[in-house]
Protein backbone atom coordinates (compact mmCIF):
# COMPACT_ATOMS: atom_id res chain seq x y z
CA UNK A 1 63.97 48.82 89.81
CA UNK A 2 65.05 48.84 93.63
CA UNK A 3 63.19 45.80 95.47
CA UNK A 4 61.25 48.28 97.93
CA UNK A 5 59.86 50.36 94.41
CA UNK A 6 58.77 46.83 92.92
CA UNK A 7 56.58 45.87 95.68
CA UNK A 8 55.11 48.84 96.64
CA UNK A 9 53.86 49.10 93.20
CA UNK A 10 52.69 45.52 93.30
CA UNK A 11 51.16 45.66 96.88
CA UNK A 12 51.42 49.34 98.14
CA UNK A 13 54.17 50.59 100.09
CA UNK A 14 52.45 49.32 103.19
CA UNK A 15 52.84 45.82 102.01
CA UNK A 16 56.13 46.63 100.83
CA UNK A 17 57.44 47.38 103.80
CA UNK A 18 56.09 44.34 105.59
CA UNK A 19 57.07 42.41 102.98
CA UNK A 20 60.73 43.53 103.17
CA UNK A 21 60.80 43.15 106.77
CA UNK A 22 59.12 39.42 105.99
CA UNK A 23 61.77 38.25 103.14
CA UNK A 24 64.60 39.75 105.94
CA UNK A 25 64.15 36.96 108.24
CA UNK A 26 63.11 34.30 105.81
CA UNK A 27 66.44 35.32 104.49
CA UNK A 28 68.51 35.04 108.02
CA UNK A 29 66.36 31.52 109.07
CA UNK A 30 67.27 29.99 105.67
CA UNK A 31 70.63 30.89 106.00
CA UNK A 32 70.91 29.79 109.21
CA UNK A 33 68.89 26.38 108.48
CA UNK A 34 71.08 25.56 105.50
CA UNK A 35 74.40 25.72 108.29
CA UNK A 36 73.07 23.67 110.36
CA UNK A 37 71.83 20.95 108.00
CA UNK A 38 75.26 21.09 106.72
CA UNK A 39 77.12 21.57 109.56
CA UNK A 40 79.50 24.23 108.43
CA UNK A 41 79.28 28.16 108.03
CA UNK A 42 79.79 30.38 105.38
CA UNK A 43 80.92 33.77 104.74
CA UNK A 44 78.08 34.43 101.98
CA UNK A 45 75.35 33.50 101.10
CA UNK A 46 72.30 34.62 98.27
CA UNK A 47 68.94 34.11 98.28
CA UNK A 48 66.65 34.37 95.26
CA UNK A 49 62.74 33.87 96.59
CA UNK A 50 59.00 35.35 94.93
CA UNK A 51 55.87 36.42 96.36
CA UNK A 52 53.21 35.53 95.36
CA UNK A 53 49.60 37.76 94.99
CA UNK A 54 48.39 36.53 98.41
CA UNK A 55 51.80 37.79 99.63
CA UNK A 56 53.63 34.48 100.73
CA UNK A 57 56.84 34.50 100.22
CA UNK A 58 58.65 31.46 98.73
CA UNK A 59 62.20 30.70 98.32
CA UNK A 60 63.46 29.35 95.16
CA UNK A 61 67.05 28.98 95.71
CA UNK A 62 69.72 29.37 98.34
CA UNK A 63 73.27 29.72 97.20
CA UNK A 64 76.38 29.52 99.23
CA UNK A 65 78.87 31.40 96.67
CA UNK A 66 76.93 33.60 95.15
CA UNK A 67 80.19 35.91 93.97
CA UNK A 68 81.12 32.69 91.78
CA UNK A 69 79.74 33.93 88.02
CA UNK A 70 78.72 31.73 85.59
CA UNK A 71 77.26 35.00 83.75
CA UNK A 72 80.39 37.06 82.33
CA UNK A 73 78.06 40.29 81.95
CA UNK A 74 76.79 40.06 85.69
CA UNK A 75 80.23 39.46 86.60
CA UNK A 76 81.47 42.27 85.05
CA UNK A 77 78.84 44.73 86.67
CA UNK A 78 79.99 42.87 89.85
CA UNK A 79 83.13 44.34 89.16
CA UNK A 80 82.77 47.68 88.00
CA UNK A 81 80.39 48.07 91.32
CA UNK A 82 82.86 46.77 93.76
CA UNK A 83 85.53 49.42 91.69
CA UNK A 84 83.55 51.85 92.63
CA UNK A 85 82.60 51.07 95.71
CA UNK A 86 85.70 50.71 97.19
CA UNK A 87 86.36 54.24 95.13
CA UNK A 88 83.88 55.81 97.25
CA UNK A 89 85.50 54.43 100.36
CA UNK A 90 88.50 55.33 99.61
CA UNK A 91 87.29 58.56 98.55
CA UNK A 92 88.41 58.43 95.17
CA UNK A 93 92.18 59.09 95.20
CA UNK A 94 93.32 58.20 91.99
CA UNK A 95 93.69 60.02 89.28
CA UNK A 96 91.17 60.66 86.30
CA UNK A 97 93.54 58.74 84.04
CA UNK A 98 94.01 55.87 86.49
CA UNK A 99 90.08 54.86 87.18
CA UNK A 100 88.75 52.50 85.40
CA UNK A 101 86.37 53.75 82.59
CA UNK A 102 82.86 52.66 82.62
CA UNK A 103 81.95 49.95 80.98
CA UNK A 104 84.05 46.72 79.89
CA UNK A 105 86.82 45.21 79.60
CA UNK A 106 87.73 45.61 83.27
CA UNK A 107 91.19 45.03 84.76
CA UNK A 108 91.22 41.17 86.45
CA UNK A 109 92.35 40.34 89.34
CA UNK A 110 95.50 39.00 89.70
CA UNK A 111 96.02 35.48 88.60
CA UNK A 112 92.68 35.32 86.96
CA UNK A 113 93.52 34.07 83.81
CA UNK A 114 94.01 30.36 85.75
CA UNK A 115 90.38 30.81 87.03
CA UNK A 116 87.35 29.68 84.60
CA UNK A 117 85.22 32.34 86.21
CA UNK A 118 87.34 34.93 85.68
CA UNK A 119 88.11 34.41 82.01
C-alpha cells in the first residue's frame, strides 16, 4: 500500500495530505541537520519515521546509505525495480530474450562477487 492510501485510510485523505506535506520537510530538515552535525554531505539519504494517532510525526531512523542491503530479498526488488526503471527510460530496447525475467536470480553488477552486499 502506497504511503498517501495508508494515511488517508488512517486519518482521511485530508490528513493525508497534510501529513505528506508534514513528513516532506521533516524529511529535508533532518537531512539537512544530520550534514551539518557531521559536517559532510551526502548523495542519499532514507528516512524511516511513524505517526502517531494525534498525528505527530516522529522519526525513528535516518540512514545515510540506504542502497547498502543487509536484506538479500529487498535488495533484489531493488534491483529488478531499477532494471526496469531504467527499461522504461530507455524505452525498452532490448529484446524479449535479453530482459531480465521477473523474479530472481538477477544478473550482478560487475565485480559483485568481491562485495558482501552483493553476494
Amino acid at each position: 500500500m502506497a504511503m498517501d492510501e495508508a494515511l488517508g485510510a488512517a486519518f482521511g485523505s485530508w490528513a493525508a495530505q497534510e501529513l505528506s506535506a508534514r513528513a516532506a520537510v521533516l524529511a529535508e530538515q533532518a537531512a539537512k541537520a544530520m550534514e551539518e552535525a557531521l559536517g559532510r554531505e551526502f548523495m542519499e539519504m532514507s528516512l524511516d519515521l511513524g505517526i502517531d494517532d494525534r498525528q505527530r510525526l516522529w522519526i525513528f531512523e535516518l540512514n545515510s546509505k540506504p542502497l547498502r542491503f543487509d536484506e538479500r530479498d529487498i535488495q533484489r526488488r531493488w534491483v529488478h525495480n531499477l532494471i526496469q526503471y531504467v527499461q522504461a527510460v530507455a524505452g525498452d530496447s532490448q529484446p524479449p530474450e535479453r530482459r531480465p525475467a521477473a523474479g530472481y536470480p538477477l544478473p550482478m553488477a560487475a565485480g559483485a562477487g568481491r562485495d558482501p552486499i552483493w553476494s
